[in-house]
N, C-alpha and C. Protein backbone atom coordinates (compact mmCIF):
# COMPACT_ATOMS: atom_id res chain seq x y z
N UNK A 1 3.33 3.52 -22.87
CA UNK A 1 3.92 2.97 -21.68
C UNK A 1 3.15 1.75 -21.18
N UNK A 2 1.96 1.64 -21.36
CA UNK A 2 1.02 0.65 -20.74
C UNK A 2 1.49 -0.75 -21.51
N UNK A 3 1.46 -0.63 -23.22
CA UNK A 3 1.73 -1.61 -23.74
C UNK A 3 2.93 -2.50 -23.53
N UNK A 4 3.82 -1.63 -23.03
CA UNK A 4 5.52 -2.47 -22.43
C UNK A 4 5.30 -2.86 -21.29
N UNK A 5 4.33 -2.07 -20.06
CA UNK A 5 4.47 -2.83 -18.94
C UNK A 5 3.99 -4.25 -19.05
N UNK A 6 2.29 -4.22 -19.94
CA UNK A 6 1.75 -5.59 -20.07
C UNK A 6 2.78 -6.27 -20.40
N UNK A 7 3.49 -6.11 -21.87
CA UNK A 7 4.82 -7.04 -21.95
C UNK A 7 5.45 -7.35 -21.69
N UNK A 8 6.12 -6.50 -20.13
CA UNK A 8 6.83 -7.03 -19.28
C UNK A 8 6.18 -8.19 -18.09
N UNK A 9 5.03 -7.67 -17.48
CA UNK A 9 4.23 -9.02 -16.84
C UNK A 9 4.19 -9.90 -17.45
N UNK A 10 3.99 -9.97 -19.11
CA UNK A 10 3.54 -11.30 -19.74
C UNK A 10 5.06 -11.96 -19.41
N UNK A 11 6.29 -11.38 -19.63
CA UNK A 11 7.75 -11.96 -19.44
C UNK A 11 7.55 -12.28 -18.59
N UNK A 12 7.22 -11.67 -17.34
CA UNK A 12 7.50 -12.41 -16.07
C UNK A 12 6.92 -13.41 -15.42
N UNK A 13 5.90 -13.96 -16.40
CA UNK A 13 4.95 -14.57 -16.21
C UNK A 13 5.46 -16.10 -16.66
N UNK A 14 5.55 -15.87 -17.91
CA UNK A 14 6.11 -17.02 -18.70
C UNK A 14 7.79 -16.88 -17.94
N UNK A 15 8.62 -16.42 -17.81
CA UNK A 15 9.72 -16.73 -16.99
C UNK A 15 9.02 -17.69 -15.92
N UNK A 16 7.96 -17.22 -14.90
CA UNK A 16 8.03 -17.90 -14.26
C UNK A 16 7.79 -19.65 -14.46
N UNK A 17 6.84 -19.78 -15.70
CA UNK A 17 7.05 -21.21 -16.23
C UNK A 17 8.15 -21.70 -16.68
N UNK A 18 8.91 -21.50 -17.15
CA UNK A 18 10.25 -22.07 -17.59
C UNK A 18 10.73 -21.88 -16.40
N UNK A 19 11.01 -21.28 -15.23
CA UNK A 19 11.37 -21.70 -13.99
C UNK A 19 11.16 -22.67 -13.04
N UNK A 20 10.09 -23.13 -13.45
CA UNK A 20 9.39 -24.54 -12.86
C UNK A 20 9.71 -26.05 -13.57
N UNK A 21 10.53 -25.29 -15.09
CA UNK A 21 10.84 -26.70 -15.64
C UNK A 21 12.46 -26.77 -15.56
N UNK A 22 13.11 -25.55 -15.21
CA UNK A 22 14.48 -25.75 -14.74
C UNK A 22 15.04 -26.43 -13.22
N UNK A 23 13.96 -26.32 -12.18
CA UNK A 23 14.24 -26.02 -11.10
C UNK A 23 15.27 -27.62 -10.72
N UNK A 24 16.27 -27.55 -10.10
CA UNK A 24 17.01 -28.68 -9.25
C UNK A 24 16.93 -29.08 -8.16
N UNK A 25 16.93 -30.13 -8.02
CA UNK A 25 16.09 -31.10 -6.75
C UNK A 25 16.22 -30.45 -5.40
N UNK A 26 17.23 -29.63 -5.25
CA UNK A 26 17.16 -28.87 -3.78
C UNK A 26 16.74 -27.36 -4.08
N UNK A 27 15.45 -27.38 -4.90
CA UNK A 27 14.65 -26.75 -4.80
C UNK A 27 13.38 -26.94 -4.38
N UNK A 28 13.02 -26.11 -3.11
CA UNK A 28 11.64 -27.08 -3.09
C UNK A 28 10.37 -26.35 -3.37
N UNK A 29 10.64 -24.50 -3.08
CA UNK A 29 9.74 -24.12 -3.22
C UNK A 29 9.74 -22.58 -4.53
N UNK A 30 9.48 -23.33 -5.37
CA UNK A 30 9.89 -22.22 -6.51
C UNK A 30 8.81 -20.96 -6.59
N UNK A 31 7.88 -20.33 -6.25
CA UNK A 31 7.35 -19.50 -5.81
C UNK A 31 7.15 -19.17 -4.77
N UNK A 32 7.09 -17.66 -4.50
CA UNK A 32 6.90 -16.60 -3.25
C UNK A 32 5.58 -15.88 -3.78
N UNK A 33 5.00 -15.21 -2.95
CA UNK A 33 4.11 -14.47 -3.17
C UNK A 33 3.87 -13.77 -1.38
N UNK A 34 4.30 -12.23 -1.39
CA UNK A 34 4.67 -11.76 -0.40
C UNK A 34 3.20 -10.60 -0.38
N UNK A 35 3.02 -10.46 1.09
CA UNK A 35 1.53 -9.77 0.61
C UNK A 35 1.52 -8.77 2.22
N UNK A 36 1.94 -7.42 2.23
CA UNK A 36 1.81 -6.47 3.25
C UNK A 36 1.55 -4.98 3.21
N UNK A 37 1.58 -4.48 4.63
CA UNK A 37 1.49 -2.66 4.61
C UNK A 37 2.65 -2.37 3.85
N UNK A 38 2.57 -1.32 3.48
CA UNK A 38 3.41 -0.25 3.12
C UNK A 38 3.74 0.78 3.18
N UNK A 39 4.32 1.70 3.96
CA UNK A 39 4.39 3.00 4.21
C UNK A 39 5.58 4.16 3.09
N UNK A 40 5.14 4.83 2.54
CA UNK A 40 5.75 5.72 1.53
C UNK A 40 6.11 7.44 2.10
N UNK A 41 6.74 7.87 1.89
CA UNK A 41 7.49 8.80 2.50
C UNK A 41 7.22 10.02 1.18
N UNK A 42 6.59 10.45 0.62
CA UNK A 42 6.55 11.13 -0.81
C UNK A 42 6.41 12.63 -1.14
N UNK A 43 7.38 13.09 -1.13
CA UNK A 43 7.34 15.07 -1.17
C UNK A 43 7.18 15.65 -0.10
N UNK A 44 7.28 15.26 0.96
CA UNK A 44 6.76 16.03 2.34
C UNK A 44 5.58 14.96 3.09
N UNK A 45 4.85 14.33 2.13
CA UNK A 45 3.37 13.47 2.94
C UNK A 45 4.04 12.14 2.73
N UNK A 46 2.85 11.81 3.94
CA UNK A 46 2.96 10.42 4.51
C UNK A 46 2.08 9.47 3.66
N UNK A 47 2.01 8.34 3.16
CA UNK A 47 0.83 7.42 2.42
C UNK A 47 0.78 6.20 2.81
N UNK A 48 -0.01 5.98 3.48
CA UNK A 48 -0.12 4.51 4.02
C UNK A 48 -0.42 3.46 3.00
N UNK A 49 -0.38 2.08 2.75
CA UNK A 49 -0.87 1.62 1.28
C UNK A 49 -0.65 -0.02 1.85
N UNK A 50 -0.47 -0.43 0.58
CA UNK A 50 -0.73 -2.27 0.65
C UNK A 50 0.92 -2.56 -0.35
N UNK A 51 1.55 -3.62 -0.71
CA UNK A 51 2.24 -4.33 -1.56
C UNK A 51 2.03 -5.89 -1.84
N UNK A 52 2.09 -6.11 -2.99
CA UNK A 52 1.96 -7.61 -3.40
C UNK A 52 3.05 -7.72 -4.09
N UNK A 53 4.21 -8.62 -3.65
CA UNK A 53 5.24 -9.43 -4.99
C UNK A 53 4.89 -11.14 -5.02
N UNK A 54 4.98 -11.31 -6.19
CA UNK A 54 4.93 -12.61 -6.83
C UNK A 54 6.55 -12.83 -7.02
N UNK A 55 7.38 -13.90 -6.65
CA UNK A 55 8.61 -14.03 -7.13
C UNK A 55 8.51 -15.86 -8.09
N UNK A 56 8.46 -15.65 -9.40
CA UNK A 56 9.04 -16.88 -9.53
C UNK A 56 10.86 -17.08 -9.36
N UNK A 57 11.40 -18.08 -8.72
CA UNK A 57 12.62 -18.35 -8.88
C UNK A 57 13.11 -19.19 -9.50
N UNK A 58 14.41 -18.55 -10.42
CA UNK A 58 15.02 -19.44 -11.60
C UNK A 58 15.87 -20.92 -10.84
N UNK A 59 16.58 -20.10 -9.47
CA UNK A 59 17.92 -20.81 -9.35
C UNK A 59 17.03 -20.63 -7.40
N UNK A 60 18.26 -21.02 -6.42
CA UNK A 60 18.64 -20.91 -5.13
C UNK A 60 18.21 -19.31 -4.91
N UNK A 61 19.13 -19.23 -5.89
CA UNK A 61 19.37 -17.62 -5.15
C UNK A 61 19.09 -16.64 -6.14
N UNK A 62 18.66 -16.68 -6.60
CA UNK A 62 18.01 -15.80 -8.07
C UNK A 62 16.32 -15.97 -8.97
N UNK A 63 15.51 -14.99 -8.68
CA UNK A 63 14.03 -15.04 -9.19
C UNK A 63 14.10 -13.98 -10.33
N UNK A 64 12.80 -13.60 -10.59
CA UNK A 64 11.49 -12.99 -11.68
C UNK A 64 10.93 -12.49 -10.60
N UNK A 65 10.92 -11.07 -9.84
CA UNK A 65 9.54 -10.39 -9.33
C UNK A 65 8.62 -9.55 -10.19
N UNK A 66 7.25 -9.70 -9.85
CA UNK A 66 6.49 -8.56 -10.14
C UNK A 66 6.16 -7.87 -8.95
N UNK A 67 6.08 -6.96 -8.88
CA UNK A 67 5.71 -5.98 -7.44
C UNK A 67 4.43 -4.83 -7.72
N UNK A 68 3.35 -4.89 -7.36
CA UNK A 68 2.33 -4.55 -7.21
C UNK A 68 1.76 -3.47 -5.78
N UNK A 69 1.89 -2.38 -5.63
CA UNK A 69 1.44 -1.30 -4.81
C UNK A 69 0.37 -0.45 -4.83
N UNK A 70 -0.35 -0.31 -3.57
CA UNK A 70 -0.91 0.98 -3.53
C UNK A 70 -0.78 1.74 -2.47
N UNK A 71 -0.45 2.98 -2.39
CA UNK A 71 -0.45 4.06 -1.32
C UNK A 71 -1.33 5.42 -1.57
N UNK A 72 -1.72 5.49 0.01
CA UNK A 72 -3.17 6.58 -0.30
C UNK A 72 -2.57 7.66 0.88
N UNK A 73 -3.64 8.79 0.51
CA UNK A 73 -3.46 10.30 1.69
C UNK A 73 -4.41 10.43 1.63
N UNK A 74 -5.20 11.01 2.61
CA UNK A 74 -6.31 12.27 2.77
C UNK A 74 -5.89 13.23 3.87
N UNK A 75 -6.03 14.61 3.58
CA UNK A 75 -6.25 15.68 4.24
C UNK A 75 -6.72 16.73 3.46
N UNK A 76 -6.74 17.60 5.05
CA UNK A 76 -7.19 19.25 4.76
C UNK A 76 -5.80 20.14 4.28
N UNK A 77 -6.19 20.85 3.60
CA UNK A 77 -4.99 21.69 3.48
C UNK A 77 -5.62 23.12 2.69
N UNK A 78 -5.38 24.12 3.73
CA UNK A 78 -5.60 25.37 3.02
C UNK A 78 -7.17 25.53 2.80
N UNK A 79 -7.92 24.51 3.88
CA UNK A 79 -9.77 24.41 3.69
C UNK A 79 -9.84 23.55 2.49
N UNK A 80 -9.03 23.05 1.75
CA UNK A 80 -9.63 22.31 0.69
C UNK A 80 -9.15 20.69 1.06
N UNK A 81 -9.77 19.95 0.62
CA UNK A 81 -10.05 18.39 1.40
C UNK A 81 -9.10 17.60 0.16
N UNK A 82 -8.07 17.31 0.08
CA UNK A 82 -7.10 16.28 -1.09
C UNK A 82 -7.12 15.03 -0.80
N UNK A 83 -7.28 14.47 -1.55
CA UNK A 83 -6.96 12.97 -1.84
C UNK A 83 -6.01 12.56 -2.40
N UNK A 84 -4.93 11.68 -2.40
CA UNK A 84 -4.34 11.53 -3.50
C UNK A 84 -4.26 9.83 -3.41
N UNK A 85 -3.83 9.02 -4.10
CA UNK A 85 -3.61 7.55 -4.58
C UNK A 85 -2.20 7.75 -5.67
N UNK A 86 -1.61 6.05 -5.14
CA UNK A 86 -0.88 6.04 -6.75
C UNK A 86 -0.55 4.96 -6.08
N UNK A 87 -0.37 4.36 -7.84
CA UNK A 87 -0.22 2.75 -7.55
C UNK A 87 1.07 2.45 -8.44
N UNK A 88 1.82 1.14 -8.34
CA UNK A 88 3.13 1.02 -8.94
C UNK A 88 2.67 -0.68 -8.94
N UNK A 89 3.50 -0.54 -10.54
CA UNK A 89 3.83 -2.14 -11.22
C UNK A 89 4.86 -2.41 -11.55
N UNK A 90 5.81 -2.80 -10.97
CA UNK A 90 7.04 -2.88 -11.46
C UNK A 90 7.82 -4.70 -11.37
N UNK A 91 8.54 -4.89 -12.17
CA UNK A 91 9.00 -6.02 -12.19
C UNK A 91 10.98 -6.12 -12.42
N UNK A 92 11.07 -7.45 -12.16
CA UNK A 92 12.62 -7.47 -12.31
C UNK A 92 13.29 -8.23 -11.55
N UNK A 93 14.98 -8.51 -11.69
CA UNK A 93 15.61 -9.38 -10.97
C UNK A 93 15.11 -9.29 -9.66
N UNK A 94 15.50 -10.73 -8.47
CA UNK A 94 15.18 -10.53 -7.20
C UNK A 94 16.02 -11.58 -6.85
N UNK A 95 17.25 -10.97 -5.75
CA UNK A 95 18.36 -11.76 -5.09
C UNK A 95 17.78 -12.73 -4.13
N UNK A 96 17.66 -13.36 -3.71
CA UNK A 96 17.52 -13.96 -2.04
C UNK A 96 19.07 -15.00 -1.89
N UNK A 97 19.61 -14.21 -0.79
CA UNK A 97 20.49 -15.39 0.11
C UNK A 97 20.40 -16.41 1.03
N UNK A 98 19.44 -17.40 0.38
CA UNK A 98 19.13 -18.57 1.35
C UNK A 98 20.25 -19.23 2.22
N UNK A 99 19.82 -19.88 3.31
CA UNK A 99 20.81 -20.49 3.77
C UNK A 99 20.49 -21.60 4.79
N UNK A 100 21.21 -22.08 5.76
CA UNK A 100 20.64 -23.25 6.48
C UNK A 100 20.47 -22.60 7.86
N UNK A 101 19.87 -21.11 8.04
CA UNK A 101 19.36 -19.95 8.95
C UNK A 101 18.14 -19.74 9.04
N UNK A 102 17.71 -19.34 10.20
CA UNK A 102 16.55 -19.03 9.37
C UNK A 102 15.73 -17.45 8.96
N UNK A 103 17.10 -16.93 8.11
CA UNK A 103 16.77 -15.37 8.07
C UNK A 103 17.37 -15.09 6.81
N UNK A 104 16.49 -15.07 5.98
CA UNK A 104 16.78 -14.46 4.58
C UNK A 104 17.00 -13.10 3.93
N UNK A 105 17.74 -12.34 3.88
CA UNK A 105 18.33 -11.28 3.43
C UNK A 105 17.92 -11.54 1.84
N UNK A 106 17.75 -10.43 1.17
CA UNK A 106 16.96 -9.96 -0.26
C UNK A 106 17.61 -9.17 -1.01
N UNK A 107 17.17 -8.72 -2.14
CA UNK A 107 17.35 -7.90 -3.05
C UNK A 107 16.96 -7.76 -4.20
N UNK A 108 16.36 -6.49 -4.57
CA UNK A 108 16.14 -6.48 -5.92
C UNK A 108 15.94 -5.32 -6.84
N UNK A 109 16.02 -5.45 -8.42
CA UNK A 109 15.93 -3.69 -8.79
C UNK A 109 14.67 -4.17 -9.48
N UNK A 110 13.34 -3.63 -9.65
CA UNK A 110 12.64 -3.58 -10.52
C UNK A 110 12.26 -2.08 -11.10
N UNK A 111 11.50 -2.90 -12.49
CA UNK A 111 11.61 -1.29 -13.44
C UNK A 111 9.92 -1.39 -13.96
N UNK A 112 9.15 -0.82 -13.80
CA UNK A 112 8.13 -0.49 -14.90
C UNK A 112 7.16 1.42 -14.59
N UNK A 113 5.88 0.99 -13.95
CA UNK A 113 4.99 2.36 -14.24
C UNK A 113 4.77 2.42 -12.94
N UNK A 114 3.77 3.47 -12.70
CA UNK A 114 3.03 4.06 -11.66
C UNK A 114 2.08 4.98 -11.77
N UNK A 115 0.71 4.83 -11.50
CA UNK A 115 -0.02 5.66 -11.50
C UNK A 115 -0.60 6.63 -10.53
N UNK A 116 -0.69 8.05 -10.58
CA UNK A 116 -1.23 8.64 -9.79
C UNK A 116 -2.47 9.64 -9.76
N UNK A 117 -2.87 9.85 -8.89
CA UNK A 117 -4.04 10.65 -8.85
C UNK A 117 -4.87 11.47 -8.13
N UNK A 118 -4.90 12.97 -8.13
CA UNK A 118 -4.95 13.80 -7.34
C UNK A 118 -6.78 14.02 -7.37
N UNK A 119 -7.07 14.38 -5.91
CA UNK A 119 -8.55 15.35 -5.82
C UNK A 119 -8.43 16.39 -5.05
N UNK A 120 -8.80 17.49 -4.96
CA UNK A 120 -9.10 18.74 -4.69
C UNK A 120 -10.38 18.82 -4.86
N UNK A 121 -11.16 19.43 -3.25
CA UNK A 121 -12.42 19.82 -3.28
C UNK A 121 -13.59 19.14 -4.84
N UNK A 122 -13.09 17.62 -5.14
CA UNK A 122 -13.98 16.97 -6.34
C UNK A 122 -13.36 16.71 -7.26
N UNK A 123 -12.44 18.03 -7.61
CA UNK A 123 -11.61 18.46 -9.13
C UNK A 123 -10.76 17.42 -8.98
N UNK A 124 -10.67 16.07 -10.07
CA UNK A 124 -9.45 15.31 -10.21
C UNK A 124 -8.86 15.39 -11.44
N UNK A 125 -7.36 15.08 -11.18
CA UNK A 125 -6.10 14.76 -12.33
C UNK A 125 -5.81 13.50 -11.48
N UNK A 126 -4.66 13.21 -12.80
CA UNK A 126 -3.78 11.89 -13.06
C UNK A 126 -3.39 11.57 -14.14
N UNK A 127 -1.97 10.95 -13.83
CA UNK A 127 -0.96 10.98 -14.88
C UNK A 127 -0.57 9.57 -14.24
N UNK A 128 0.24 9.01 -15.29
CA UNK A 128 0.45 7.86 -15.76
C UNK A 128 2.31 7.54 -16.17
N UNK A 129 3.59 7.38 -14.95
CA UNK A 129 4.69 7.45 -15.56
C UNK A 129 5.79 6.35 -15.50
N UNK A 130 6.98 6.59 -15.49
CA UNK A 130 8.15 5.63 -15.18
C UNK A 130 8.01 5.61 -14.18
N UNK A 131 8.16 4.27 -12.75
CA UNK A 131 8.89 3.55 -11.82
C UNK A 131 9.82 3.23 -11.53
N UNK A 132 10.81 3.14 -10.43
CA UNK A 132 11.83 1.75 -9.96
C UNK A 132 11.28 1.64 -8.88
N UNK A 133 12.40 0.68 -8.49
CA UNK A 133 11.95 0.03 -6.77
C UNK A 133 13.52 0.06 -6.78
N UNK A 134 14.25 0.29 -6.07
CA UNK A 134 15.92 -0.85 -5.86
C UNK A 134 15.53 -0.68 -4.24
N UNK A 135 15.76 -2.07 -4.01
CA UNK A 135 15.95 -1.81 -2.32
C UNK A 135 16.36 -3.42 -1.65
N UNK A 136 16.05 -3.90 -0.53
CA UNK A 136 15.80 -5.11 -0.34
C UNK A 136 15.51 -5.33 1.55
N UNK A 137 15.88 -6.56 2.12
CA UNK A 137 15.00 -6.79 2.99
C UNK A 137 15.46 -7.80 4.16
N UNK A 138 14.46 -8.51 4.79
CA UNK A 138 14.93 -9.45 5.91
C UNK A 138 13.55 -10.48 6.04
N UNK A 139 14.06 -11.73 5.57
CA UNK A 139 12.70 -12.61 5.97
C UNK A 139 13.06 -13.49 6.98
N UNK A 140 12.03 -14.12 7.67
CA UNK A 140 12.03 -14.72 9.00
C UNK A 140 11.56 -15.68 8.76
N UNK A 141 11.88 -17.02 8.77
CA UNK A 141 11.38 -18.34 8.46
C UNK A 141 10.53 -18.65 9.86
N UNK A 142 9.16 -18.91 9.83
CA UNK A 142 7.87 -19.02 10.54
C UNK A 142 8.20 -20.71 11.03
N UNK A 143 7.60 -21.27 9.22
CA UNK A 143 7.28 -21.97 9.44
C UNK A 143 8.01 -22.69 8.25
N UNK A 144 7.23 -24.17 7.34
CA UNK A 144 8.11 -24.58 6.04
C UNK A 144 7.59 -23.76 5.01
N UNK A 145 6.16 -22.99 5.04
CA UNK A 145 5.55 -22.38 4.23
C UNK A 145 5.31 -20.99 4.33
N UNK A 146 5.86 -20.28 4.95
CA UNK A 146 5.41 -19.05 5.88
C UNK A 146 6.64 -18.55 6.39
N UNK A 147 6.97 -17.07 5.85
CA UNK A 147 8.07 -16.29 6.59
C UNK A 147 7.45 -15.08 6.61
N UNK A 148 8.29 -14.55 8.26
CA UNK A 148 7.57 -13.26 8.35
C UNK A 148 8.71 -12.03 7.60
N UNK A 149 8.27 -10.89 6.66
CA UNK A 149 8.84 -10.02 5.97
C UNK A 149 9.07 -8.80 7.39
N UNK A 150 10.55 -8.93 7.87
CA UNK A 150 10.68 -8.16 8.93
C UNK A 150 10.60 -6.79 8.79
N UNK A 151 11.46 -6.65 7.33
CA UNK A 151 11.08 -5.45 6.93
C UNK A 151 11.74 -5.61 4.96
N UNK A 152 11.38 -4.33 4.66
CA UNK A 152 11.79 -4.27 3.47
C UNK A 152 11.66 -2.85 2.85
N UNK A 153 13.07 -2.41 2.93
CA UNK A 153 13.12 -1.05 2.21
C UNK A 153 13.63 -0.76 0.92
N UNK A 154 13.16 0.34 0.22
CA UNK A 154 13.08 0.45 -1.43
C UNK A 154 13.52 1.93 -1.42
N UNK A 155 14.00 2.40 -2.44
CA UNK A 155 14.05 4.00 -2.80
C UNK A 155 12.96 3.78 -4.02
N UNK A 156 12.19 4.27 -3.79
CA UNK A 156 10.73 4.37 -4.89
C UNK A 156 11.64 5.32 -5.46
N UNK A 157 11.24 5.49 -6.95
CA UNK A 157 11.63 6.52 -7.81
C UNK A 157 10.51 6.65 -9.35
N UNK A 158 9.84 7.81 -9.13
CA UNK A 158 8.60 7.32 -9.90
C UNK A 158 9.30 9.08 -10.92
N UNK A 159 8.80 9.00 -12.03
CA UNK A 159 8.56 9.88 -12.95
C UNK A 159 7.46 10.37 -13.22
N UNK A 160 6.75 11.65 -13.29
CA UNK A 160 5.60 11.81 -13.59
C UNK A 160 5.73 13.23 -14.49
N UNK A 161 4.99 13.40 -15.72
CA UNK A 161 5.35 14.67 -16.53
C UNK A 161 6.63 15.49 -16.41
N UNK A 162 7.15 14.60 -16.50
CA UNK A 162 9.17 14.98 -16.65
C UNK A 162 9.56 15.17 -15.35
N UNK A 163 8.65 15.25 -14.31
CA UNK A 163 9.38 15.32 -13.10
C UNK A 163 9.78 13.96 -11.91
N UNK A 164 10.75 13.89 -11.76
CA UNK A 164 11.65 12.60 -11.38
C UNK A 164 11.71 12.75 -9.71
N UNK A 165 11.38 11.80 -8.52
CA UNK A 165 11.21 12.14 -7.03
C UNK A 165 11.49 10.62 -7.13
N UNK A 166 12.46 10.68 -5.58
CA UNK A 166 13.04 9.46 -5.42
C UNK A 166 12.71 9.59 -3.66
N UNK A 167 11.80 8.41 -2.85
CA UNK A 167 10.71 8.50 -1.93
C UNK A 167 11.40 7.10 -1.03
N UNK A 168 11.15 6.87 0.27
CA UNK A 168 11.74 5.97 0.95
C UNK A 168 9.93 5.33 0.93
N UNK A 169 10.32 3.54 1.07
CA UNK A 169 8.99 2.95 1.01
C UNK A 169 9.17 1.55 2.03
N UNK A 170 8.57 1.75 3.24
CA UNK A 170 9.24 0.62 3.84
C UNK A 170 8.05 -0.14 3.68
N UNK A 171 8.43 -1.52 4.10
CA UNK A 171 7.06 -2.73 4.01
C UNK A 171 7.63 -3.72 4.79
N UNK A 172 6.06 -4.58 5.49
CA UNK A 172 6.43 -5.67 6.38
C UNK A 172 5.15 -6.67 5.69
N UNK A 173 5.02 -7.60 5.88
CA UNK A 173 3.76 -9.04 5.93
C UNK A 173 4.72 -9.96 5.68
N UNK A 174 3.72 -10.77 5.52
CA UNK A 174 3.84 -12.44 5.20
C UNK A 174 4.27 -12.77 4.00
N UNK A 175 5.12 -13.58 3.81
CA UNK A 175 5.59 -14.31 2.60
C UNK A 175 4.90 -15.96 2.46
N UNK A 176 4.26 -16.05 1.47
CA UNK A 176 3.83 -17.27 1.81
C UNK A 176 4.82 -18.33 0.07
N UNK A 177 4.92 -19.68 0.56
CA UNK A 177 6.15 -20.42 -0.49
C UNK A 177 5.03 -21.45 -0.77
N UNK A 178 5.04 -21.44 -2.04
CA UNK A 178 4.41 -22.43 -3.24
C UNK A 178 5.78 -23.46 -4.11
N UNK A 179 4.86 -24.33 -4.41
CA UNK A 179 5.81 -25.13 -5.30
C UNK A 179 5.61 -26.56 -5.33
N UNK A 180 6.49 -27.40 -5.65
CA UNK A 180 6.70 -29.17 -5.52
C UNK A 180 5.98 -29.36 -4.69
């Protein structure tokens, strides 16, 4: 699984160069790179965490995301002290409906891994499985370089040792726009 995700970043990577040599003059800013909290909703617990997407964009209204997460827990439960973490890499189409507004509506499905990882009183596991993301969002034009991410919701859907959980993941920060 590891070896396809790398191969999928390397795609999305190099997409994003050939996106920079397609782009048309009323394009001005062909990269995003969106960087906030994240709150995850997962089996019953709460996980507070971080998100990073990189979007190169092909067209107006059509990119290349990679999406980058982490969400964490600690508690007591039953006298024993748990930890858990898990992180998600996922990549894939990403809609935006630009317009001459200044409030951008989103979308996107991405597909790759997720890692997780449990502690109990020291004792750790972790497993290593399938991801999605499908969800999308609301951006707020700040400034010419700077929109605020009002919100952005996803149905996480992670796989782990054959077992399949589909988790609500909301997120807010800053979008910051690169390019020309």
């Amino acid at each position: 699984m590891t070896s396809i995700v790398r191969q999928l970043a390397i795609l999305v990577l190099l997409g994003g160069g050939a996106a920079t040599a397609q782009d048309s003059p009323e394009q001005e800013k062909p990269f995003e790179v969106f960087a906030g909290y994240s709150y995850l909703h997962e089996d019953g617990h709460n996980f507070n965490g971080w998100t990073g997407t990189f979007v190169a964009e092909i067209n107006k209204w059509f990119g290349l995301a990679a999406d980058f997460d982490g969400h964490y827990r600690s508690a007591t439960e039953e006298g024993a002290h748990v930890s858990e973490h898990e992180h998600g890499f996922t990549f894939g189409p990403h809609v935006s409906f630009h317009n001459k507004r200044r409030v951008t509506p989103f979308a996107f499905a991405l597909f790759g891994g997720a890692h997780a990882s449990a502690s109990v009183d020291g004792h750790t596991a972790s497993t290593t499985g399938f991801a999605m993301n499908l969800g999308g969002g609301l951006d707020v034009r700040l400034n010419e370089w700077i929109d605020a991410r009002i919100v952005q919701v996803d149905a996480a859907y992670t796989r782990f040792d054959g077992n399949g959980t589909t988790s609500p993941r909301v997120s807010a920060g800053l979008v910051f726009h690169f390019g020309k």
